[in-house]
N, C-alpha and C. Protein backbone atom coordinates (compact mmCIF):
# COMPACT_ATOMS: atom_id res chain seq x y z
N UNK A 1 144.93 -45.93 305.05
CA UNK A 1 144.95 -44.55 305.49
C UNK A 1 146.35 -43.96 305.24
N UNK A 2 147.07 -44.70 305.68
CA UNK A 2 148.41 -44.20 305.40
C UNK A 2 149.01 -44.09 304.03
N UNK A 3 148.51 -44.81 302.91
CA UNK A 3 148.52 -44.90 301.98
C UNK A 3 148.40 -43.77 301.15
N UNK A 4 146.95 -43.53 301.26
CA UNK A 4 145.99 -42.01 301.08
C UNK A 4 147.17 -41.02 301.52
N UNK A 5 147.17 -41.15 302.83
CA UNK A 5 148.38 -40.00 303.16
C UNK A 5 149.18 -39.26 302.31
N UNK A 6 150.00 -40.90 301.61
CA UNK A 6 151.46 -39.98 301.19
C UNK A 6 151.42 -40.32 300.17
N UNK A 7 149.73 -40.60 299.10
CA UNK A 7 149.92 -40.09 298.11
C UNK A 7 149.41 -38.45 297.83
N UNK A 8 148.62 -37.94 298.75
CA UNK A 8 148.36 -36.67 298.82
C UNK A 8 149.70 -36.22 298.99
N UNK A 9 150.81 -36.47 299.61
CA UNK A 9 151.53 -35.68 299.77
C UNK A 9 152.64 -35.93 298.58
N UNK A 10 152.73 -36.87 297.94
CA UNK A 10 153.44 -36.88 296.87
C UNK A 10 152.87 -35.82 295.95
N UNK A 11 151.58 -36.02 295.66
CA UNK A 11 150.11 -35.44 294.55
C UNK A 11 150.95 -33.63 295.10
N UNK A 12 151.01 -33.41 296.09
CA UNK A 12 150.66 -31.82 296.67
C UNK A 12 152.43 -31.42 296.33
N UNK A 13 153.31 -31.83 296.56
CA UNK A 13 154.87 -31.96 296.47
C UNK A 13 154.83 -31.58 294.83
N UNK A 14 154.58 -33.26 294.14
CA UNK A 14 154.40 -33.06 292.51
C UNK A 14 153.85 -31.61 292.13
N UNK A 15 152.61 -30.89 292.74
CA UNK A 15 152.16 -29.77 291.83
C UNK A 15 152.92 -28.48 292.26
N UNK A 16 153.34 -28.17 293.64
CA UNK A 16 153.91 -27.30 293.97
C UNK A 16 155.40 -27.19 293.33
N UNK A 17 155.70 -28.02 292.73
CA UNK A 17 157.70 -28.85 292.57
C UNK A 17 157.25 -28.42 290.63
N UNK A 18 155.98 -28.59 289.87
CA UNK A 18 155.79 -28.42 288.55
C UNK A 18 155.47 -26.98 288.21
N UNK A 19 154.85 -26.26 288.93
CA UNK A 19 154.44 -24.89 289.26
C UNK A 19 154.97 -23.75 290.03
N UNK A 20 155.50 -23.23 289.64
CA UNK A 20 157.00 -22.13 290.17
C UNK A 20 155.74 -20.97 291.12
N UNK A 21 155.17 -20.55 290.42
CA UNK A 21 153.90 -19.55 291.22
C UNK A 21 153.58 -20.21 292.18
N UNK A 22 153.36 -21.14 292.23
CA UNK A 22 152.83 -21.42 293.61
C UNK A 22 153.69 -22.15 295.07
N UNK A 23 154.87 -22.51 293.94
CA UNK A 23 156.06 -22.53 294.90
C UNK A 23 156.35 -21.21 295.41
N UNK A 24 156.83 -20.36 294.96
CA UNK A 24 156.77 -18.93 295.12
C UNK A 24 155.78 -18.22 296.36
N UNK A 25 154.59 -18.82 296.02
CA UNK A 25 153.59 -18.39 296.91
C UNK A 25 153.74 -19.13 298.35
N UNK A 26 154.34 -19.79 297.95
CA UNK A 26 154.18 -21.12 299.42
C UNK A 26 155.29 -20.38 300.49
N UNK A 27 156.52 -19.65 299.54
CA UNK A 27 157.69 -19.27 300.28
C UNK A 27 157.39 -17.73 300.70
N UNK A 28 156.68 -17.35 299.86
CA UNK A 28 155.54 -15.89 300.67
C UNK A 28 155.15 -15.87 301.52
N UNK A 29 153.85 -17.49 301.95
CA UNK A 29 153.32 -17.35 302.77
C UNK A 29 154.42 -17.46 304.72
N UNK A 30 155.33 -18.50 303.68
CA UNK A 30 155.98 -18.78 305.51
C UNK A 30 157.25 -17.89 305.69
N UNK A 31 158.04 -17.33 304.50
CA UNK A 31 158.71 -16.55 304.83
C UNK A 31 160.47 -17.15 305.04
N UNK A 32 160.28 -18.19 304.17
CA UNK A 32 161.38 -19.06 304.28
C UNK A 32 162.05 -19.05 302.97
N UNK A 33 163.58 -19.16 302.56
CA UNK A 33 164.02 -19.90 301.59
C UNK A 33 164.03 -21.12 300.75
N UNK A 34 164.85 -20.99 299.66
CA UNK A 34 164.70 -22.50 299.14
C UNK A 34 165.55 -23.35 299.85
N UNK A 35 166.55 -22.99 300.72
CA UNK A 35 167.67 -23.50 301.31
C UNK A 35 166.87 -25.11 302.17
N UNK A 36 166.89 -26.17 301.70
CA UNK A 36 166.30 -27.24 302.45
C UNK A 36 164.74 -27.39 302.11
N UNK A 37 163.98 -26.72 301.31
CA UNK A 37 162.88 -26.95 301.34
C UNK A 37 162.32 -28.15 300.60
N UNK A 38 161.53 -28.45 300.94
CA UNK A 38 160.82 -30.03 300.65
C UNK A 38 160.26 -30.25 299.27
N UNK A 39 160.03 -29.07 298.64
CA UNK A 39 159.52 -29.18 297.46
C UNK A 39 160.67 -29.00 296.45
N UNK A 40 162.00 -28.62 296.44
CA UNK A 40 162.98 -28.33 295.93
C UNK A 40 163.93 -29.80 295.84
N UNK A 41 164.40 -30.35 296.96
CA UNK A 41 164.30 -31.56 297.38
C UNK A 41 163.73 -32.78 296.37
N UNK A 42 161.98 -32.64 296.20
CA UNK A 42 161.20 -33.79 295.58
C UNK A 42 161.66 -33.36 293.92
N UNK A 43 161.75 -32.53 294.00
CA UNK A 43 162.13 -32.23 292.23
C UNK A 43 163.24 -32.53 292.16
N UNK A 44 164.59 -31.78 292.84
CA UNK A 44 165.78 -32.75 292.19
C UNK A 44 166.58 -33.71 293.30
N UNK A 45 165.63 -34.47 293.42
CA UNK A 45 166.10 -35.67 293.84
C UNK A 45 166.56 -35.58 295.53
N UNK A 46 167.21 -36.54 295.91
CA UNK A 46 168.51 -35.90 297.17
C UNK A 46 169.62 -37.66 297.03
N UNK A 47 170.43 -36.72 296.98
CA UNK A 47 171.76 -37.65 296.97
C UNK A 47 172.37 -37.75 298.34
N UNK A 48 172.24 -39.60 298.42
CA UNK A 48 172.51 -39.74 300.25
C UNK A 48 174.30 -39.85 299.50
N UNK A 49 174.72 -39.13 300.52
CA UNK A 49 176.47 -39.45 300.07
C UNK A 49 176.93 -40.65 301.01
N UNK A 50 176.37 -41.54 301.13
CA UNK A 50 177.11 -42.74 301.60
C UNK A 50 177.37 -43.82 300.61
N UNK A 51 178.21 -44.42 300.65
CA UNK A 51 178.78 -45.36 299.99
C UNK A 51 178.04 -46.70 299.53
N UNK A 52 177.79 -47.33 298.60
CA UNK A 52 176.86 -48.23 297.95
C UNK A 52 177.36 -49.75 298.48
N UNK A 53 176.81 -50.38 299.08
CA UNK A 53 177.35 -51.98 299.88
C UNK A 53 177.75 -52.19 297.97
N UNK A 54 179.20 -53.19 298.81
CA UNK A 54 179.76 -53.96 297.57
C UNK A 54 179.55 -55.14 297.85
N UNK A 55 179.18 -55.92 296.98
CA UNK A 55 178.87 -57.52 296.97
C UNK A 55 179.35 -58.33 296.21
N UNK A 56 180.30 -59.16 297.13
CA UNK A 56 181.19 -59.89 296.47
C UNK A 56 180.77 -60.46 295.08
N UNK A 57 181.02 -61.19 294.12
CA UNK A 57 181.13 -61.17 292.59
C UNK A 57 180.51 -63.03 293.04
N UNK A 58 179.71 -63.43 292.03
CA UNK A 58 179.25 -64.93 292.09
C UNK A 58 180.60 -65.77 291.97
N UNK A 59 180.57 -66.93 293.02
CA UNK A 59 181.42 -67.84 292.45
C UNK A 59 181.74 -68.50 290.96
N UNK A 60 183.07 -68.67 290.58
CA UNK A 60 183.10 -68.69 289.47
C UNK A 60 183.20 -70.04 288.85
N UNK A 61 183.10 -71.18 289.87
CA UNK A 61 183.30 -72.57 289.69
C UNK A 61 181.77 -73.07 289.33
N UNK A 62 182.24 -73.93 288.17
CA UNK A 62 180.66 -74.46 287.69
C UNK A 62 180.59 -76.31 288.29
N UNK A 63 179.06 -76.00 288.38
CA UNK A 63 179.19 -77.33 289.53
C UNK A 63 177.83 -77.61 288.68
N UNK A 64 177.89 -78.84 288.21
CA UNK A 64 176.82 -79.84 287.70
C UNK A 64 175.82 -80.28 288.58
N UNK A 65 174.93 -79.52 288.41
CA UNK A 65 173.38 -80.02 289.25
C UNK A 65 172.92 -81.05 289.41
N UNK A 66 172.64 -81.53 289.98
CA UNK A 66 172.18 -83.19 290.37
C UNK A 66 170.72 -83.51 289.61
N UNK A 67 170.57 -84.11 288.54
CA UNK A 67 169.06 -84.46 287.89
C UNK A 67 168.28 -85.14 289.05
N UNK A 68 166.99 -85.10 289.52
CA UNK A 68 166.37 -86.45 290.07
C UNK A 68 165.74 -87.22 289.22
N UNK A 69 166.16 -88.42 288.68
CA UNK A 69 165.19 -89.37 288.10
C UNK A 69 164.13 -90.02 289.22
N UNK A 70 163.33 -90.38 288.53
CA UNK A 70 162.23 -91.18 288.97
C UNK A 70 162.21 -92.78 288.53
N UNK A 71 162.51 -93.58 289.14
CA UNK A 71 162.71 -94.57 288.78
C UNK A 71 161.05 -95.43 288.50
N UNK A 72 159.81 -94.50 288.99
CA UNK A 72 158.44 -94.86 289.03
C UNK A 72 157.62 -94.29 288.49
N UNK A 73 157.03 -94.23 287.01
CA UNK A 73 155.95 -93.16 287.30
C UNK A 73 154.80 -93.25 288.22
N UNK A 74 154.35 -92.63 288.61
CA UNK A 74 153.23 -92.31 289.80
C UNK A 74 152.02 -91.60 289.47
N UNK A 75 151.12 -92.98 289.24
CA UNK A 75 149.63 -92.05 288.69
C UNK A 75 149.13 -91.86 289.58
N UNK A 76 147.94 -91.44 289.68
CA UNK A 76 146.84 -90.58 290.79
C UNK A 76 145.85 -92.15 290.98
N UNK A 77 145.71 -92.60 291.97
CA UNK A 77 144.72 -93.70 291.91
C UNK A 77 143.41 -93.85 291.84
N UNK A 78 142.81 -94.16 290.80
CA UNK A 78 141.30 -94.15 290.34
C UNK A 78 140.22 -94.08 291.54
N UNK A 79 139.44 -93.28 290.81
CA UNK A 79 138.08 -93.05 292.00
C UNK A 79 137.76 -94.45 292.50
N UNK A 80 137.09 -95.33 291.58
CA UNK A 80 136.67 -96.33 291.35
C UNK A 80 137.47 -97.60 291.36
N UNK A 81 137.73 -98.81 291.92
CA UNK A 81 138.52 -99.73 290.95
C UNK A 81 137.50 -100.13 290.31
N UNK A 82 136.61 -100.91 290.65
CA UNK A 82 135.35 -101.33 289.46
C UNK A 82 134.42 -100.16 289.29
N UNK A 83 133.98 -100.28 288.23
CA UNK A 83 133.20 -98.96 287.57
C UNK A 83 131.53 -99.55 288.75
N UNK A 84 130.88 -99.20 288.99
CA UNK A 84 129.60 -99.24 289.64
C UNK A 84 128.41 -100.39 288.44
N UNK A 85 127.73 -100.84 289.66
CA UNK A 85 126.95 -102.25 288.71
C UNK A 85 125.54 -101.80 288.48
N UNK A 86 125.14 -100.79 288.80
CA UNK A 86 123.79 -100.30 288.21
C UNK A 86 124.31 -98.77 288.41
N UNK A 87 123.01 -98.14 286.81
CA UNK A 87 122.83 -96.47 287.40
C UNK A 87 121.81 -96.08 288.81
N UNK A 88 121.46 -95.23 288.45
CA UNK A 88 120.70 -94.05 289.55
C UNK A 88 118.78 -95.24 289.40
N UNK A 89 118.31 -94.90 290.40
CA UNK A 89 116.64 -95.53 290.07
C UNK A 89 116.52 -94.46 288.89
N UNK A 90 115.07 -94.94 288.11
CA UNK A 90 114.96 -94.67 287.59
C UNK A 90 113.61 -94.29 288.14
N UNK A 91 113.09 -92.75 287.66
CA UNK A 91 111.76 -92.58 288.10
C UNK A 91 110.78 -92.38 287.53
């Protein structure tokens, strides 16, 4: 539901923000400026003026990864050890 929501409202933003007439019309109907309006806004962007986290830089020391050998291979152990001494009856 919420989903639906705010893609209608992206969908309704997008056509009013591509279409100047009906932006126009929208600011007719309520009687407001462009000063802050929401559709002005979704078109060019909004720039938060706060400062971008800095993150320190990767260590620069190289450190040799540890291989694991297997000193075993390790098979999967058979269904069966002896294969079965007769088939199915026969009918």
């Amino acid at each position: 539901m919420l989903a639906t929501v705010c893609a209608a409202l992206v969908f309704t933003l997008s056509v009013f923000a591509a279409s100047p007439v009906l932006h126009e019309q929208l600011h007719h109907a309520t009687g407001a400026s462009d000063d802050g309006c929401a559709v002005v806004l979704f078109a060019n962007g909004v720039s938060v003026p706060l400062a971008a986290p800095v993150l320190p830089p990767p260590s620069a020391d190289w450190r040799e990864q540890p291989y694991l050998t297997s000193v075993e291979v390790l098979r999967n152990s058979p269904r069966y050890l002896q294969l079965p001494g007769r088939g199915p009856p026969a009918a």
